[in-house]
C-alpha atoms as a PDB file:
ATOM      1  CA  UNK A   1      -5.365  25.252 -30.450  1.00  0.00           C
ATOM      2  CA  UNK A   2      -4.488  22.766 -33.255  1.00  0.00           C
ATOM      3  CA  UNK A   3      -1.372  22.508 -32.056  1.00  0.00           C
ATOM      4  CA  UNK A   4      -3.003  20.998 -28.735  1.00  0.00           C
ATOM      5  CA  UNK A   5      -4.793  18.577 -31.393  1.00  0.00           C
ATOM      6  CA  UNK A   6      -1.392  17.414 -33.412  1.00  0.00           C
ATOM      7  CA  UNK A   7       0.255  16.489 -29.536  1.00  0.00           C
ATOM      8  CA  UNK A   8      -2.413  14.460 -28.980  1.00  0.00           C
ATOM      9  CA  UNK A   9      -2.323  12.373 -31.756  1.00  0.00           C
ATOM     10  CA  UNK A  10       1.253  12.213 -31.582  1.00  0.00           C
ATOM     11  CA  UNK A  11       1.114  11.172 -28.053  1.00  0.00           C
ATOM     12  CA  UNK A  12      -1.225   8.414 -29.103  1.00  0.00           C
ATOM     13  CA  UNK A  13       1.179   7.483 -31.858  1.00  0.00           C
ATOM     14  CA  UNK A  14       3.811   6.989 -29.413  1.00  0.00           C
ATOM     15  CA  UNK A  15       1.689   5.153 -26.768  1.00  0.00           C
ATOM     16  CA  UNK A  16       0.713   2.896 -28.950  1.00  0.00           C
ATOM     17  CA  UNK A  17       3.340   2.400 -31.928  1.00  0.00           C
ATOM     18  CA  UNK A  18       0.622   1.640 -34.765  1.00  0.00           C
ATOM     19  CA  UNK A  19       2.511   1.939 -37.555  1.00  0.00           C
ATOM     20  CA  UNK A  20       5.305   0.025 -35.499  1.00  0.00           C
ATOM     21  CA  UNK A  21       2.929  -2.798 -34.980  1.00  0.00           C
ATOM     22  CA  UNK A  22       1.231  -2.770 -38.117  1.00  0.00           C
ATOM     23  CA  UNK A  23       4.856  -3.577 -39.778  1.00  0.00           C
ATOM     24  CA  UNK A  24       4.857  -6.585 -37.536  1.00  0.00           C
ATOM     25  CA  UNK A  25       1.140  -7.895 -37.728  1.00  0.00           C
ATOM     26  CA  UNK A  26       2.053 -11.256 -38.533  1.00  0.00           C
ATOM     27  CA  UNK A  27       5.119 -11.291 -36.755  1.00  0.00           C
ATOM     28  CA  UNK A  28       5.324 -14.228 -33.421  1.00  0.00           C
ATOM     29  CA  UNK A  29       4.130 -13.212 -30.579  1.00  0.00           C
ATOM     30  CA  UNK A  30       6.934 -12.141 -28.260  1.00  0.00           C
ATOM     31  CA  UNK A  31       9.249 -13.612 -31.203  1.00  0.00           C
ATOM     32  CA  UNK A  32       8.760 -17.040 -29.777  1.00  0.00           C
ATOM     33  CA  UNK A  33       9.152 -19.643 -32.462  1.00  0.00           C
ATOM     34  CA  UNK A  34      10.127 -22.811 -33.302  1.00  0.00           C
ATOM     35  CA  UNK A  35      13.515 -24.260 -35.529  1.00  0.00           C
ATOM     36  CA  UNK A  36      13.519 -27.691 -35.662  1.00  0.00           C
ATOM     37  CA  UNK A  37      15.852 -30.670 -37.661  1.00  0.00           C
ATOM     38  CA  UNK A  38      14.908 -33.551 -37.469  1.00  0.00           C
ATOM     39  CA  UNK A  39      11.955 -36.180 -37.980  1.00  0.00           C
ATOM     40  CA  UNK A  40       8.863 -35.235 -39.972  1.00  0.00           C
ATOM     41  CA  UNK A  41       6.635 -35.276 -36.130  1.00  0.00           C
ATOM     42  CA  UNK A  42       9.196 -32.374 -34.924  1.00  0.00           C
ATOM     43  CA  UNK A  43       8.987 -30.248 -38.182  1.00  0.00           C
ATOM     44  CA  UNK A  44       5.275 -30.469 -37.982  1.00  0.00           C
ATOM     45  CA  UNK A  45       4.746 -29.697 -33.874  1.00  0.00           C
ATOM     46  CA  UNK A  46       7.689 -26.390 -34.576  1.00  0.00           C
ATOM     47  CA  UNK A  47       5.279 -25.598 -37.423  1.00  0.00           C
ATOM     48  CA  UNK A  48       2.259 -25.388 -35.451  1.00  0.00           C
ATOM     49  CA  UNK A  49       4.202 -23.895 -32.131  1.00  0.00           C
ATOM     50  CA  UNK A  50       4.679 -21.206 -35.416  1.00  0.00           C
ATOM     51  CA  UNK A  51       1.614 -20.929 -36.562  1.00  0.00           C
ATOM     52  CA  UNK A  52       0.489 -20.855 -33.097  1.00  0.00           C
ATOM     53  CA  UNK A  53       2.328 -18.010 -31.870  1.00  0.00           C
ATOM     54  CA  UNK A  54       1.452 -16.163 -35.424  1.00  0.00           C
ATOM     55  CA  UNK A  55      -2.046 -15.815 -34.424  1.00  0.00           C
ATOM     56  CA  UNK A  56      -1.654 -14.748 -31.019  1.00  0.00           C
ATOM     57  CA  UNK A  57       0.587 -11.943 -31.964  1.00  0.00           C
ATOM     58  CA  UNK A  58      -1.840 -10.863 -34.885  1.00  0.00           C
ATOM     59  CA  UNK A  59      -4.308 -10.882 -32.294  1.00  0.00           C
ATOM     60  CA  UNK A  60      -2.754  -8.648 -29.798  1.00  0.00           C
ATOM     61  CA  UNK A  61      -1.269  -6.442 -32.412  1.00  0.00           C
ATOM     62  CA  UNK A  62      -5.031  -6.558 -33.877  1.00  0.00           C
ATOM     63  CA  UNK A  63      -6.373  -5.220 -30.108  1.00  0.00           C
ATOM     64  CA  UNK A  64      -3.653  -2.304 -29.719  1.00  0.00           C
ATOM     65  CA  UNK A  65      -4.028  -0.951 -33.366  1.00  0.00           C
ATOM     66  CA  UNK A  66      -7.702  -0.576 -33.308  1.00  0.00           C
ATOM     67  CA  UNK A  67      -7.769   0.465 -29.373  1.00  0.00           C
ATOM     68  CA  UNK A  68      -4.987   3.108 -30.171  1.00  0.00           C
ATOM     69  CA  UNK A  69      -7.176   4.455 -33.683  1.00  0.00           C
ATOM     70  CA  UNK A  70      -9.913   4.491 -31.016  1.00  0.00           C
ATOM     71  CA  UNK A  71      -8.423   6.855 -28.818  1.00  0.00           C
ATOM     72  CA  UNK A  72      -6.699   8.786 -31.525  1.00  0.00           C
ATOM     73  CA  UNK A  73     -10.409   9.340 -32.867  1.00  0.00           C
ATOM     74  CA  UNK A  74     -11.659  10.592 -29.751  1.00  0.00           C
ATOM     75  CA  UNK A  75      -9.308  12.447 -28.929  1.00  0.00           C
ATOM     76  CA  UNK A  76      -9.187  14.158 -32.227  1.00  0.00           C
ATOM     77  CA  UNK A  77     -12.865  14.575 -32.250  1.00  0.00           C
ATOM     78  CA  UNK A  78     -12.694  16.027 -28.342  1.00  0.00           C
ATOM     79  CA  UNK A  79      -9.538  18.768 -29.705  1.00  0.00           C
ATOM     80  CA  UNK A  80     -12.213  19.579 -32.459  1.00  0.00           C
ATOM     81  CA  UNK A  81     -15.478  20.105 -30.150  1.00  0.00           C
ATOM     82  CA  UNK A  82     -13.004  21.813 -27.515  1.00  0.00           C
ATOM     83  CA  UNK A  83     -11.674  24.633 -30.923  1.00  0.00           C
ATOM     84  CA  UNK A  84     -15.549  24.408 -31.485  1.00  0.00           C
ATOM     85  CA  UNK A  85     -17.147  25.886 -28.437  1.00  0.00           C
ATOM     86  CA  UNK A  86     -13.861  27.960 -26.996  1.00  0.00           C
ATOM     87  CA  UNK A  87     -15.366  31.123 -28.768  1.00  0.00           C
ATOM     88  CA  UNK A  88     -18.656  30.473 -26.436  1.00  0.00           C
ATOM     89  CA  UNK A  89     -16.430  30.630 -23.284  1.00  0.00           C
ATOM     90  CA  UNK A  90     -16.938  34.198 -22.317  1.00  0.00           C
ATOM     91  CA  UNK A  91     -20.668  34.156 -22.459  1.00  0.00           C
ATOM     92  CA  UNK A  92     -20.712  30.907 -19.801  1.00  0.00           C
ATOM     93  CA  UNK A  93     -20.656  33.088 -17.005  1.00  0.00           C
ATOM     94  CA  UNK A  94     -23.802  35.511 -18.520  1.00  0.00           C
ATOM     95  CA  UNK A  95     -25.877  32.839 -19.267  1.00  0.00           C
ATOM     96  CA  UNK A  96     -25.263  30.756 -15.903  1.00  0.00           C
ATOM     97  CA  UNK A  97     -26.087  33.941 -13.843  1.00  0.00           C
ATOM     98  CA  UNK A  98     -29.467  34.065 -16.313  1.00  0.00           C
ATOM     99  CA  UNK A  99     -30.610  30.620 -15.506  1.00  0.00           C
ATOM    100  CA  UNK A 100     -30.104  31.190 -11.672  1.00  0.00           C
ATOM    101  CA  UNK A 101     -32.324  34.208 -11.590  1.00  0.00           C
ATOM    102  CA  UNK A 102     -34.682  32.018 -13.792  1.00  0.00           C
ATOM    103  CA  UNK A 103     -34.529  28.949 -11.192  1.00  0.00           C
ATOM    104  CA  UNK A 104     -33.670  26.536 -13.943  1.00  0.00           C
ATOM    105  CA  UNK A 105     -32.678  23.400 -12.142  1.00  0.00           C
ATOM    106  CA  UNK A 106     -35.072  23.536  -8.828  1.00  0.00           C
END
């Protein structure tokens, strides 16, 4: 049963390369950036084209590190509840048949 736990959060690891990503946080998006030589005004508009593409890849590095920890949490939390309540299987069937009889539901 915790093994079914671990290879989920290693699947999520994989899906969504956190620690991968969180190496390159501040890393261009895409690598796209700027080299320029030249006049001051070029320097300047490669240096914002930079800066530019700095925040866009922090920002979508941002939104697929804390959506994968998301879904590493639940599904860490739904391995836990599932090794919670697996000893209560056998005694579904008992107490269905119990609230029948009983006409819980109608």
């Amino acid at each position: 049963m915790q093994k079914a736990i671990v290879d989920r959060l290693k699947w999520c690891n994989e899906t969504f390369s956190i620690l991968a990503l969180a190496q390159t946080w501040f890393s261009p998006f895409k690598q796209t950036y700027s080299q320029a030589n030249g006049s001051i005004d070029v320097q300047m508009h490669a240096l914002l084209d930079n800066v530019i593409s700095r925040f866009v890849g922090f920002f979508a590095r941002s939104f697929i590190i804390f959506t994968g920890l998301f879904v590493a949490l639940l599904a860490f939390l739904s391995g836990v509840i599932f090794i919670a309540l697996w000893p209560l299987a056998p005694f579904a069937l008992p107490i269905s048949l119990v609230m029948m009889v009983a006409g819980v539901g109608k």
